[in-house]
N, C-alpha and C. Protein backbone atom coordinates (compact mmCIF):
# COMPACT_ATOMS: atom_id res chain seq x y z
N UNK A 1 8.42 -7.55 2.49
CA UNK A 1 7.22 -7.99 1.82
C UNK A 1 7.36 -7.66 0.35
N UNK A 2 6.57 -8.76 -0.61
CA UNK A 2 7.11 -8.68 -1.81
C UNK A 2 5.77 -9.18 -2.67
N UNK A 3 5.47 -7.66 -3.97
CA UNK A 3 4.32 -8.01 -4.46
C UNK A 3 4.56 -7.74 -5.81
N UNK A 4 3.91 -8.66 -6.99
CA UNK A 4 4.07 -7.98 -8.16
C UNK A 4 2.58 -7.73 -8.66
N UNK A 5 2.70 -6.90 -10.05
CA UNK A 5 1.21 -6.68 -10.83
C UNK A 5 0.33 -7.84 -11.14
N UNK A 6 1.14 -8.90 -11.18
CA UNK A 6 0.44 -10.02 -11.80
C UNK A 6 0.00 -11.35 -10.86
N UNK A 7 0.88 -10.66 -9.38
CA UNK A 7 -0.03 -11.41 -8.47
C UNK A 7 -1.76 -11.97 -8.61
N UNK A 8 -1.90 -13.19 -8.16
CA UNK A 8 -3.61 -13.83 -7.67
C UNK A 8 -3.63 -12.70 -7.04
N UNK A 9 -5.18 -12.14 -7.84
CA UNK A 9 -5.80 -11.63 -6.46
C UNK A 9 -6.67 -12.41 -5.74
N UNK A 10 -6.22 -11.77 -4.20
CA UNK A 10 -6.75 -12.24 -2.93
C UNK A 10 -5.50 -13.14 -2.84
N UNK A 11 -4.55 -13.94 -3.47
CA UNK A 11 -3.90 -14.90 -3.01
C UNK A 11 -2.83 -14.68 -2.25
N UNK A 12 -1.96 -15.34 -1.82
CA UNK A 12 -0.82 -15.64 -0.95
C UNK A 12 -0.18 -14.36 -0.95
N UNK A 13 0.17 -13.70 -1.79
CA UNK A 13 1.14 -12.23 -1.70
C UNK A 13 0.13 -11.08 -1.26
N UNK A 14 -1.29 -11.20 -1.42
CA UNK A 14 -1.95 -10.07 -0.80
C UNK A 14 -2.31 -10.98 0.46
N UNK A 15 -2.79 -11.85 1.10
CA UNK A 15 -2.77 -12.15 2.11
C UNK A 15 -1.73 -11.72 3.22
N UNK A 16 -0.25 -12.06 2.93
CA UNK A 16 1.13 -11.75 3.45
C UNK A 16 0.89 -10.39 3.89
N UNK A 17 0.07 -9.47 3.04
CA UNK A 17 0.39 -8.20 3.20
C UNK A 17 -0.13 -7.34 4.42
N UNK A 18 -1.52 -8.46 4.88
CA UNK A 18 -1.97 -8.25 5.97
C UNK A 18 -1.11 -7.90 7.28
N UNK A 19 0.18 -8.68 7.24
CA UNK A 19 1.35 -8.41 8.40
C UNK A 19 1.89 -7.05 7.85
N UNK A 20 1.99 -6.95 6.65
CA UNK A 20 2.58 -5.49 6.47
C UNK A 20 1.89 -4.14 6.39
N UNK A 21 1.28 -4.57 6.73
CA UNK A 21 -0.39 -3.45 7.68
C UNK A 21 -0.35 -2.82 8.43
N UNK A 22 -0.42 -4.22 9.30
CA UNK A 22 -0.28 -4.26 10.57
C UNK A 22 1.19 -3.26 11.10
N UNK A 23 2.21 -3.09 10.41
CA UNK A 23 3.54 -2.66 10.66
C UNK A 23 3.51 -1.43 9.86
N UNK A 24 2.26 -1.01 9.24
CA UNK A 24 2.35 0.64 8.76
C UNK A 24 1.85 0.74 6.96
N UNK A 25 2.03 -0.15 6.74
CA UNK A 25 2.18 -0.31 4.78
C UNK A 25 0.67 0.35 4.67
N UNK A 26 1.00 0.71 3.63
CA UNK A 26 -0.31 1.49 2.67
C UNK A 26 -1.08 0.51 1.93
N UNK A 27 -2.62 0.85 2.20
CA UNK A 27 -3.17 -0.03 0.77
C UNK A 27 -4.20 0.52 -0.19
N UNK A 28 -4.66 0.03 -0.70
CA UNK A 28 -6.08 0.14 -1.34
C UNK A 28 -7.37 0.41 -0.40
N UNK A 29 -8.41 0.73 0.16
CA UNK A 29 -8.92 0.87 1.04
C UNK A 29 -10.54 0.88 -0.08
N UNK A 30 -10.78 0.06 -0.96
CA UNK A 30 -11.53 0.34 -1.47
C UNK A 30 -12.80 0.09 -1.20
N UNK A 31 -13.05 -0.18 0.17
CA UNK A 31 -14.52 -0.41 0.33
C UNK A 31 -14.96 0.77 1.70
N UNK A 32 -13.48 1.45 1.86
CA UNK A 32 -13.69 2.72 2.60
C UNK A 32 -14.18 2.67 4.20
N UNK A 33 -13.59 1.14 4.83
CA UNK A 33 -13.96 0.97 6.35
C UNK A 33 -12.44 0.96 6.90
N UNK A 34 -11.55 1.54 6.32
CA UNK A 34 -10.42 1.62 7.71
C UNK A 34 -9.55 0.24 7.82
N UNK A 35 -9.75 -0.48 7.24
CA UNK A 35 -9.28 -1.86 7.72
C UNK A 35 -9.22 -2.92 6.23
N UNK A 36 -8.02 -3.63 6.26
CA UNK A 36 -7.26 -4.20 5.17
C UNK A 36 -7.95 -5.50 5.49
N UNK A 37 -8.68 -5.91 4.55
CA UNK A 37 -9.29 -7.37 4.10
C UNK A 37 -9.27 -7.85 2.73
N UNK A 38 -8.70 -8.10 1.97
CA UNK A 38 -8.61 -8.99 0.59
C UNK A 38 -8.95 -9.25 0.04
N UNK A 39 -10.33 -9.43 -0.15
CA UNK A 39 -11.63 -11.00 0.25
C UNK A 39 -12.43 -10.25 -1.57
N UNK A 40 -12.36 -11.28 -1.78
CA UNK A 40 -13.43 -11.00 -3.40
C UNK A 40 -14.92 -10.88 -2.45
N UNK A 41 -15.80 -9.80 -2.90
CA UNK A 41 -16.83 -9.30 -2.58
C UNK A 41 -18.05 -8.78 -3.31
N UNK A 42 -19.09 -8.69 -2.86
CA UNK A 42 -20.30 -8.48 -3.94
C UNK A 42 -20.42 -7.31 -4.20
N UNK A 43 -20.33 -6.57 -5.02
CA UNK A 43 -20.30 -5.40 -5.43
C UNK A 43 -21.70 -4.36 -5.04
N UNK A 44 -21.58 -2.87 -4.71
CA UNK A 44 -22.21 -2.13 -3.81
C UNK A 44 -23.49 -2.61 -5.06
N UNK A 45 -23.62 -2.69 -6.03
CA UNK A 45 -24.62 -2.73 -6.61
C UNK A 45 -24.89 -4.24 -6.82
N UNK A 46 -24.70 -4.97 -6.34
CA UNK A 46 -25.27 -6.55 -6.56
C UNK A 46 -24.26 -6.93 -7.71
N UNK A 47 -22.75 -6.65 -8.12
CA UNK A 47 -21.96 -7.06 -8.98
C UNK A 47 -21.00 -8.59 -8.16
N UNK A 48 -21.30 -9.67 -9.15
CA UNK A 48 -21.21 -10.43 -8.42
C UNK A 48 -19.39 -10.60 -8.13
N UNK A 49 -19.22 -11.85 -7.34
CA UNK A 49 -17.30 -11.99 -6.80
C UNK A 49 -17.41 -12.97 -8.13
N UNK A 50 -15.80 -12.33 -8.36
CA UNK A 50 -15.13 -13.17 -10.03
C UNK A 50 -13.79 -13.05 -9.66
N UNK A 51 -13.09 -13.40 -8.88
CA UNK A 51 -12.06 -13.19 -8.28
C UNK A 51 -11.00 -12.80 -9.10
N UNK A 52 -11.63 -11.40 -9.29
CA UNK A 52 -10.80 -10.48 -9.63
C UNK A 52 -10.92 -9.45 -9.33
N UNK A 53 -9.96 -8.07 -9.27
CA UNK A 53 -10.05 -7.47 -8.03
C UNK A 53 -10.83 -6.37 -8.62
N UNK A 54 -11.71 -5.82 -8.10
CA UNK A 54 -12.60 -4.34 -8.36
C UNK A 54 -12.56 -3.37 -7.51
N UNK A 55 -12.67 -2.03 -8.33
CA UNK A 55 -12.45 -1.19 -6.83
C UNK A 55 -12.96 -0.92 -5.92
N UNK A 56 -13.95 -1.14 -5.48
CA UNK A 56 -14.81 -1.51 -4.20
C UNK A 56 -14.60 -2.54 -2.89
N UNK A 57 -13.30 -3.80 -3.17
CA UNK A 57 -12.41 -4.19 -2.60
C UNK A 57 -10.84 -3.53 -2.26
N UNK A 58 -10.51 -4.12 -1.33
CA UNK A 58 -9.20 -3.57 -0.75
C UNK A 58 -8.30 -4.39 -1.36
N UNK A 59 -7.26 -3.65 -1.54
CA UNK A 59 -5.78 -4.71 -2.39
C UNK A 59 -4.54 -3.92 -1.56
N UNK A 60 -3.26 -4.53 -1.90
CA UNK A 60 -2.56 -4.41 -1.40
C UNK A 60 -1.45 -2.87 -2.18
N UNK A 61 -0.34 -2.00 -1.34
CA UNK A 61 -0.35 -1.12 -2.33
C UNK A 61 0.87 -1.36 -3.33
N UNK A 62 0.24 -1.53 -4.61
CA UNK A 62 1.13 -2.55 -5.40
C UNK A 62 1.12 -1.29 -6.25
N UNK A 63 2.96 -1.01 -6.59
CA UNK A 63 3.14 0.23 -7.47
C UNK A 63 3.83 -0.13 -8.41
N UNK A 64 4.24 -0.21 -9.86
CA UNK A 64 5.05 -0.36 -10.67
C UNK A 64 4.61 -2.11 -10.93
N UNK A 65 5.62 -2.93 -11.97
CA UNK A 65 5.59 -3.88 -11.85
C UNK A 65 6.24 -4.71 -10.63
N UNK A 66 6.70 -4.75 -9.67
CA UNK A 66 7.24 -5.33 -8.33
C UNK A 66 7.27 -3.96 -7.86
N UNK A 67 6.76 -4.19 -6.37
CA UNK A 67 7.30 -3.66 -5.27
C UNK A 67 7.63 -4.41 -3.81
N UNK A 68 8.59 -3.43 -3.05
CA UNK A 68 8.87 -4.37 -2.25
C UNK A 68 8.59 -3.59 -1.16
N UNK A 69 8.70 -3.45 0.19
CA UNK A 69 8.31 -2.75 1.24
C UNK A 69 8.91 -3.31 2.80
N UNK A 70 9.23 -2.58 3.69
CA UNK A 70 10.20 -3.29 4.59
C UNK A 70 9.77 -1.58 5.86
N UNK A 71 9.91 -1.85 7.18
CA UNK A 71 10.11 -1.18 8.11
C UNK A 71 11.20 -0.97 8.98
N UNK A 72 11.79 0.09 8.95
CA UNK A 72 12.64 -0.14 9.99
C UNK A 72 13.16 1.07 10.98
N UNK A 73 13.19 0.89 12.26
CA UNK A 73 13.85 1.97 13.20
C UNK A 73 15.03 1.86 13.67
N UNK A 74 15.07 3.02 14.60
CA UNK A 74 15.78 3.96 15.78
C UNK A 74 16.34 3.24 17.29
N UNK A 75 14.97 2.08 17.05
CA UNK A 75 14.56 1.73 18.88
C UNK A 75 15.62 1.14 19.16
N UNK A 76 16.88 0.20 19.13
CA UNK A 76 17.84 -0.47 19.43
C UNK A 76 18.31 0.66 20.24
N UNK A 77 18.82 -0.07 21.68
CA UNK A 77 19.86 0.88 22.73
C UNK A 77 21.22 0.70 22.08
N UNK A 78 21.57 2.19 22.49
CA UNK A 78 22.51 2.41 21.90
C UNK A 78 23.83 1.35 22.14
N UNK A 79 23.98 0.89 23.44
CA UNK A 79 24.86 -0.03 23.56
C UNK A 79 24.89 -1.31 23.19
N UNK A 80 23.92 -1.62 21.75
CA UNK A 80 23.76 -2.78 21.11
C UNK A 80 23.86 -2.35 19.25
N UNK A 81 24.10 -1.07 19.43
CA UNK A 81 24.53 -0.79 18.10
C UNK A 81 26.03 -0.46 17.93
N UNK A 82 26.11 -0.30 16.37
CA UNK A 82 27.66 -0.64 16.08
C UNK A 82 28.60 1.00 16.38
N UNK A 83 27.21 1.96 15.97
CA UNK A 83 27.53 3.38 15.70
C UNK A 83 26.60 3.66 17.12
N UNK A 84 27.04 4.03 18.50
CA UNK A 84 26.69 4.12 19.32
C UNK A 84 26.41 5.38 20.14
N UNK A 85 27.03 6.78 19.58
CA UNK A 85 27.34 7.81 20.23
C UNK A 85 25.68 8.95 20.23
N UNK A 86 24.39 8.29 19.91
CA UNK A 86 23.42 8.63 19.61
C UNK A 86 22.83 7.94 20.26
N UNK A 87 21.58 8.28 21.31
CA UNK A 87 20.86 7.59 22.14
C UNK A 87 19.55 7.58 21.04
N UNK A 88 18.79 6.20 20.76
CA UNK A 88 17.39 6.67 19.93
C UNK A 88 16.53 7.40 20.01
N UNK A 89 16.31 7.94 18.98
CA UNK A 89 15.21 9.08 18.57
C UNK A 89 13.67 8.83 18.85
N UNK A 90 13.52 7.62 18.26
CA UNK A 90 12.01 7.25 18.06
C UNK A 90 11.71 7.59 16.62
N UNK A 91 12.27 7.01 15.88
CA UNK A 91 12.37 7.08 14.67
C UNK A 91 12.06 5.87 13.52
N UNK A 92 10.52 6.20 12.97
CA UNK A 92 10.71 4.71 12.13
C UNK A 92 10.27 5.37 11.14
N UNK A 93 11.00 4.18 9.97
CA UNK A 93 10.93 4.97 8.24
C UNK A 93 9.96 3.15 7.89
N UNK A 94 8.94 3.72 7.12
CA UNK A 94 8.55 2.56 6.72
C UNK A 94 9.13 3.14 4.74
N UNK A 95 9.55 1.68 4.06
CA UNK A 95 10.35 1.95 2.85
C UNK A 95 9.66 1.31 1.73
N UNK A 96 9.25 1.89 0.64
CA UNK A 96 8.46 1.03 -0.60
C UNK A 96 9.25 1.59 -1.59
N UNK A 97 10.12 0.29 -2.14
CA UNK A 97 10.79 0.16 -3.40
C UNK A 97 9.94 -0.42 -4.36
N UNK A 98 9.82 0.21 -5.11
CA UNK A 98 9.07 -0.06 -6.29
C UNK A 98 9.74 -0.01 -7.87
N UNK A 99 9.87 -0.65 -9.06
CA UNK A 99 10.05 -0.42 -10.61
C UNK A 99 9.11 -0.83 -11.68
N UNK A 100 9.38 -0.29 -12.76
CA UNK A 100 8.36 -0.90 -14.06
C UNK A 100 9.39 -1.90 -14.89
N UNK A 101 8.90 -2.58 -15.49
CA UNK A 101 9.37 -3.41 -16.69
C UNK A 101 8.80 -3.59 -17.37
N UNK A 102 7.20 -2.86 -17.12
CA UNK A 102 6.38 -2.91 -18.94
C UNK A 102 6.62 -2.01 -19.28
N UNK A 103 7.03 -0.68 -18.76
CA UNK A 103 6.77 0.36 -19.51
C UNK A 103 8.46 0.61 -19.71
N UNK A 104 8.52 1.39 -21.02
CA UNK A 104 9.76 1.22 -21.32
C UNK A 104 10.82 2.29 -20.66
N UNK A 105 9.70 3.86 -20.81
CA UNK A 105 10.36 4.93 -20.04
C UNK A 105 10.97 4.58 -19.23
N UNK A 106 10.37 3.95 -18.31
CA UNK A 106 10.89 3.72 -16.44
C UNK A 106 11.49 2.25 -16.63
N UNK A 107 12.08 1.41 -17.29
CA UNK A 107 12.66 0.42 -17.14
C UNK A 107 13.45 0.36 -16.44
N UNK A 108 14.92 1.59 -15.98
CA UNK A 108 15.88 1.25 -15.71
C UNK A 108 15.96 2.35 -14.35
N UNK A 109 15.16 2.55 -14.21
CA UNK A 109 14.02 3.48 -12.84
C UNK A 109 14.07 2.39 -11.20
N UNK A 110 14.20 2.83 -10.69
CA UNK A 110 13.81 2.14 -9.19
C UNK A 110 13.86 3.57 -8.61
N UNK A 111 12.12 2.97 -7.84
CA UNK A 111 11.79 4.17 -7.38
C UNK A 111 11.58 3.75 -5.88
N UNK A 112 11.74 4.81 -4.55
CA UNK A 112 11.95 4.49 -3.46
C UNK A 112 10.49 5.69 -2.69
N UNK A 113 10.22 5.27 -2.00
CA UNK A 113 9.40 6.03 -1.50
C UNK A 113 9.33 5.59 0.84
N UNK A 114 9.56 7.43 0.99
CA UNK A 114 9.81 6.88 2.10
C UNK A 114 8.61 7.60 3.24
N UNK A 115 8.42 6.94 4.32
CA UNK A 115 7.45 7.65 4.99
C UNK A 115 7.97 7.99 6.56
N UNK A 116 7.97 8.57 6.80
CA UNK A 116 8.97 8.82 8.27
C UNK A 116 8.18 9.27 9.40
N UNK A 117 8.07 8.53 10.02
CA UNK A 117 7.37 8.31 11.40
C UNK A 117 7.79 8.85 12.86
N UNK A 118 7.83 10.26 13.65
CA UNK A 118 8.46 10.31 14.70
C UNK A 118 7.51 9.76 16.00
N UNK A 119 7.88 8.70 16.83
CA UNK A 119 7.40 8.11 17.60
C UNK A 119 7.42 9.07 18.94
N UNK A 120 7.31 9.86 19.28
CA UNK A 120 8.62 10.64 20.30
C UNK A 120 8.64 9.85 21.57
N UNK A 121 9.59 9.67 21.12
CA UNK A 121 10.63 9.01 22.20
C UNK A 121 11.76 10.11 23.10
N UNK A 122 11.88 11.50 22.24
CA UNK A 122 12.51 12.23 22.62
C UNK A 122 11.62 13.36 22.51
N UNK A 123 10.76 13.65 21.49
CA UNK A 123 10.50 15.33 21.96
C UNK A 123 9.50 14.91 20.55
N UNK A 124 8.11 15.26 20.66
CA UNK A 124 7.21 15.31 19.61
C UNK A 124 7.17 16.00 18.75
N UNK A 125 8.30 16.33 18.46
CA UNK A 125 7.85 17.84 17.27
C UNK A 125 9.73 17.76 16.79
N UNK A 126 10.16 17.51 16.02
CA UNK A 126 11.50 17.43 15.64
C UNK A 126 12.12 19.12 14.45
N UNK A 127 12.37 19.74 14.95
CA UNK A 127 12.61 20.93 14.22
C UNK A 127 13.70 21.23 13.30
N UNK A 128 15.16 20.00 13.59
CA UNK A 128 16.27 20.33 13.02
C UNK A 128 16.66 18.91 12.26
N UNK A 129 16.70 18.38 11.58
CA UNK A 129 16.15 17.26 11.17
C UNK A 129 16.78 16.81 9.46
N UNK A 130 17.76 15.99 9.84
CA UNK A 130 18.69 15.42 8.03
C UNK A 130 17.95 14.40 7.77
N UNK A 131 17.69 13.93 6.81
CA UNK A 131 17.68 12.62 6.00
C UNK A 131 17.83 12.72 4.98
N UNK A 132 19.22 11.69 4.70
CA UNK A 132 20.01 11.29 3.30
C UNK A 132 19.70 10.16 3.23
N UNK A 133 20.06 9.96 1.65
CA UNK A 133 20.20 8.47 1.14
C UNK A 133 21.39 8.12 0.27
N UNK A 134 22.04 7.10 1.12
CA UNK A 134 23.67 6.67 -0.07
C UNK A 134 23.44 5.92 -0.83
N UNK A 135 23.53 6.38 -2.28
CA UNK A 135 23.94 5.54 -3.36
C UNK A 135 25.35 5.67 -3.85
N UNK A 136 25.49 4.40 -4.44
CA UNK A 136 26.91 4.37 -5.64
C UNK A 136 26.66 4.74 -6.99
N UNK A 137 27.11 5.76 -7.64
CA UNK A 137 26.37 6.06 -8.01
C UNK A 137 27.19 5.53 -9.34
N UNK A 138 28.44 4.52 -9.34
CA UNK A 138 29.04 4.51 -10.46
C UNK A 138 28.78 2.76 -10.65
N UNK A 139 27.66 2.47 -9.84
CA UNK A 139 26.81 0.89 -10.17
C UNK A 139 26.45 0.97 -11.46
N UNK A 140 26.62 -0.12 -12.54
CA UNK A 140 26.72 -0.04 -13.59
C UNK A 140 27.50 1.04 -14.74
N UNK A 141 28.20 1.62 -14.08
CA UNK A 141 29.44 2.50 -14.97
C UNK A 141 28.71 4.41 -15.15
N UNK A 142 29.28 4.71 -14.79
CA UNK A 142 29.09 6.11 -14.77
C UNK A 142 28.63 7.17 -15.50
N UNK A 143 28.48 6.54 -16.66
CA UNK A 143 27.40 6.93 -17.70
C UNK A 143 26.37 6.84 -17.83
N UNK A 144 25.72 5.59 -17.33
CA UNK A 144 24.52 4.77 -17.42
C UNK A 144 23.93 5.06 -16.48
N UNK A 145 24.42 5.77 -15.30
CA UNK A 145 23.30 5.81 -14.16
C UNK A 145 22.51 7.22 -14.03
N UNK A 146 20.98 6.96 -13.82
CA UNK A 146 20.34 7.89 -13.39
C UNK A 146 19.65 7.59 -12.16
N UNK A 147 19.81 9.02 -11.25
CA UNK A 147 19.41 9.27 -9.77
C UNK A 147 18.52 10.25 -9.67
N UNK A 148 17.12 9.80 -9.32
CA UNK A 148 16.04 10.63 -9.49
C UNK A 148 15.40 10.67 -8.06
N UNK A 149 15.34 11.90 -7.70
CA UNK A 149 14.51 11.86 -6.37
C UNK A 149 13.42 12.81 -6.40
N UNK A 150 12.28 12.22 -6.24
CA UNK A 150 11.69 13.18 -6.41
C UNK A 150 10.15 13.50 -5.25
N UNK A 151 9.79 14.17 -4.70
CA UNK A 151 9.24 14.61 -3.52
C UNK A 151 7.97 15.11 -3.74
N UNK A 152 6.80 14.22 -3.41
CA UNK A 152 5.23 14.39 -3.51
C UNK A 152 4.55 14.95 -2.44
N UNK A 153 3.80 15.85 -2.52
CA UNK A 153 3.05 16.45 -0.96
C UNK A 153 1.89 17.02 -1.55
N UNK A 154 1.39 17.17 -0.37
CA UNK A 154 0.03 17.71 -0.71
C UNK A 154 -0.34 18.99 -1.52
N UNK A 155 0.51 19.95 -0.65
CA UNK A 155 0.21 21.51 -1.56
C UNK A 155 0.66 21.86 -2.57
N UNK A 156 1.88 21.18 -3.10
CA UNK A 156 2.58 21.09 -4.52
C UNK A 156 3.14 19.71 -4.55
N UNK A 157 4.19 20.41 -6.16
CA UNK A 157 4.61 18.65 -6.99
C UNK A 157 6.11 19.73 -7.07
N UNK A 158 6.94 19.98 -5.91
CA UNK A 158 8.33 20.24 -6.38
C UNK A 158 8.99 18.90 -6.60
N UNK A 159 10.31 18.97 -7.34
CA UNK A 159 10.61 18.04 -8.00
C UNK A 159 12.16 18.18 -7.74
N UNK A 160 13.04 17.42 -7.23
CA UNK A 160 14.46 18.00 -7.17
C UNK A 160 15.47 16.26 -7.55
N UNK A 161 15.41 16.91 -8.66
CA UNK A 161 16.38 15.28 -9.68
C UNK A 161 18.00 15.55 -9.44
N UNK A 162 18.32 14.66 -9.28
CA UNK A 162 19.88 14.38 -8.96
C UNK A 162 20.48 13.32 -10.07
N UNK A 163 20.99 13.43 -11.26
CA UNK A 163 21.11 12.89 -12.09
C UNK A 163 22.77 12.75 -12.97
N UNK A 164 23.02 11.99 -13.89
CA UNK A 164 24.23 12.32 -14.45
C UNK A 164 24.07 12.36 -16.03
N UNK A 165 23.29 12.04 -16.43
CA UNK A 165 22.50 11.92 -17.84
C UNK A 165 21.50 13.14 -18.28
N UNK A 166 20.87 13.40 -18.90
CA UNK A 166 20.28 14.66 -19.68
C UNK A 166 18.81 14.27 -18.87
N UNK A 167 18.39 15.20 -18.75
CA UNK A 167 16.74 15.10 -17.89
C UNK A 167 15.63 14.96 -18.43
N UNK A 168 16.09 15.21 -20.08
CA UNK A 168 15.13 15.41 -21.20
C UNK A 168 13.76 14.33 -20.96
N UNK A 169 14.39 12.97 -21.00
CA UNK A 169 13.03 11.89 -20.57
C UNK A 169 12.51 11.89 -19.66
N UNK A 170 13.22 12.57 -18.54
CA UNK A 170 12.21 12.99 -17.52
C UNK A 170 10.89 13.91 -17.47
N UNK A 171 11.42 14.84 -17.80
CA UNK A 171 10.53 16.04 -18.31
C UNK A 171 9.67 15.52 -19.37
N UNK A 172 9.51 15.28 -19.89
CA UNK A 172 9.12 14.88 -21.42
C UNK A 172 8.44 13.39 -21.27
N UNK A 173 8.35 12.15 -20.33
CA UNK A 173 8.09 11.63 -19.83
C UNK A 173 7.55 11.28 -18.61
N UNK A 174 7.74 11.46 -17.59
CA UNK A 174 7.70 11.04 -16.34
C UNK A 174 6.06 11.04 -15.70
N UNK A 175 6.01 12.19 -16.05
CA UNK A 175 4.44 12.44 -15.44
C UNK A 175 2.92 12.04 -16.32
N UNK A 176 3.61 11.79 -17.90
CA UNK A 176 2.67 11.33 -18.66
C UNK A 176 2.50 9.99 -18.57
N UNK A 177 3.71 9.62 -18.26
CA UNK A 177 3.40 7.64 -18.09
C UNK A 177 3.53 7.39 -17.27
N UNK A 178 4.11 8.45 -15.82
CA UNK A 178 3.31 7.35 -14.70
C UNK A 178 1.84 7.56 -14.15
N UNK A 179 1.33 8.33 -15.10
CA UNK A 179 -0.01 8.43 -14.48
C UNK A 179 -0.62 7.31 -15.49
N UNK A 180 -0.55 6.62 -16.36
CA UNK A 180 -0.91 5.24 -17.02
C UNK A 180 -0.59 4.03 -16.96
N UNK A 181 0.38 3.83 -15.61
CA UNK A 181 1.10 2.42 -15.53
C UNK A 181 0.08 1.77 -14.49
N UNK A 182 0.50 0.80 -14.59
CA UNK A 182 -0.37 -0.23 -13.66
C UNK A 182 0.15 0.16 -12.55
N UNK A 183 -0.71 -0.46 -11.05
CA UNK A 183 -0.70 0.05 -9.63
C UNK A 183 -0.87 1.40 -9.57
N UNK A 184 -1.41 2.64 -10.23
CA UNK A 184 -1.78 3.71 -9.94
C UNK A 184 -3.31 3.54 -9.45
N UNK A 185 -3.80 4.17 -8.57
CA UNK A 185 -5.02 4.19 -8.17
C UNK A 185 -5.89 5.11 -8.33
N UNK A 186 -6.86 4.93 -9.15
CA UNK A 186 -7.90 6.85 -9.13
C UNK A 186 -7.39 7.79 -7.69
N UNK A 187 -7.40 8.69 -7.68
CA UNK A 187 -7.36 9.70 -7.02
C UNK A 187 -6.58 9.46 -5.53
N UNK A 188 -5.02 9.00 -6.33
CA UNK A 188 -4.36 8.62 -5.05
C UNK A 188 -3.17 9.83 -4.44
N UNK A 189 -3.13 9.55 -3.59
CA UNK A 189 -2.12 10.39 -3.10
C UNK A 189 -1.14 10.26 -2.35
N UNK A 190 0.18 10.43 -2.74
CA UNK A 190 1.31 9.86 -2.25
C UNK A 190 2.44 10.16 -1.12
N UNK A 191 1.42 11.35 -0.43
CA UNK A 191 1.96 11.73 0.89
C UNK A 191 1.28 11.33 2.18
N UNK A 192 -0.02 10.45 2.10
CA UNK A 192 -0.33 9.81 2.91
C UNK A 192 -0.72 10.53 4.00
């Protein structure tokens, strides 16, 4: 599923998103009933529909300038996968790739955000537990690349950057402009 900032609202790309709902995706919930509807609406105070989106309607969760979003598991038997020596877990990661291109800091930024779901299929409570992510990290030449990971939760903001370049714009950036870019939401929170 695929949304940018400058999407119609209510149109065709937040409509779509309704299936990606349905399959776990995060949204806007701005009229605070539990349930993803689109729909230009009359405002709690008699503010009339101008089909444009207000926060008292639901939108889709649109971060950066494009994001993209995709689900995927565990469930395949093992004797239909390529890497077979692992019976499934019950394991689904729903994935939101997101970047900016207005803002200049984060231009060359792609940011990944993951949410990990144990279905138990094997045991409800998982205690010993890896997840990596492979990059190349010499895509676009080995100077030029920066690898930022960085980990949001409720009780703190630890931060653990993996990088090959100086961190300076990170520090010195990161948290001042992404709390001013478009798709941020008042009082959102990104551990869900």
């Amino acid at each position: 599923y695929k949304l940018r900032y400058d999407d119609q609202p209510f149109g065709q790309s937040w409509q779509d998103w309704s299936d990606a709902v349905t399959l776990g995706a995060d949204f806007y919930d701005g009229d605070g009933d539990g349930i993803y509807v689109p729909e230009d609406k009359i405002g709690p105070n008699g503010e009339p529909m101008n089909g444009q989106w207000d926060s008292w309607e639901d939108r889709p969760d649109i971060l950066g300038n494009e994001t993209l979003w995709c689900v995927y598991h565990d469930g395949v038997p093992s004797n239909q996968r390529r890497w077979n020596t692992v019976e499934p877990q019950g394991i689904e990661i729903r994935q939101t790739v997101f970047a900016y291109s207005s803002v200049e800091e984060l231009k060359d930024i792609i940011f990944i955000r993951y949410r990990i779901k144990n279905h138990g299929m094997v045991t409800n409570k998982m205690t010993e537990v890896y997840f990596g992510v492979w990059v190349d990290p010499d895509l676009g030449g080995a100077r030029t690349i920066l690898l930022v990971v960085i980990h949001f939760c409720k009780a703190a903001l630890p931060i653990t950057m993996v990088q090959i370049r100086s961190t300076e714009i990170i520090h010195r950036h990161f948290f001042k402009v992404f709390s001013k870019v478009p798709g941020i939401y008042p009082r959102r929170n990104f551990c869900g």
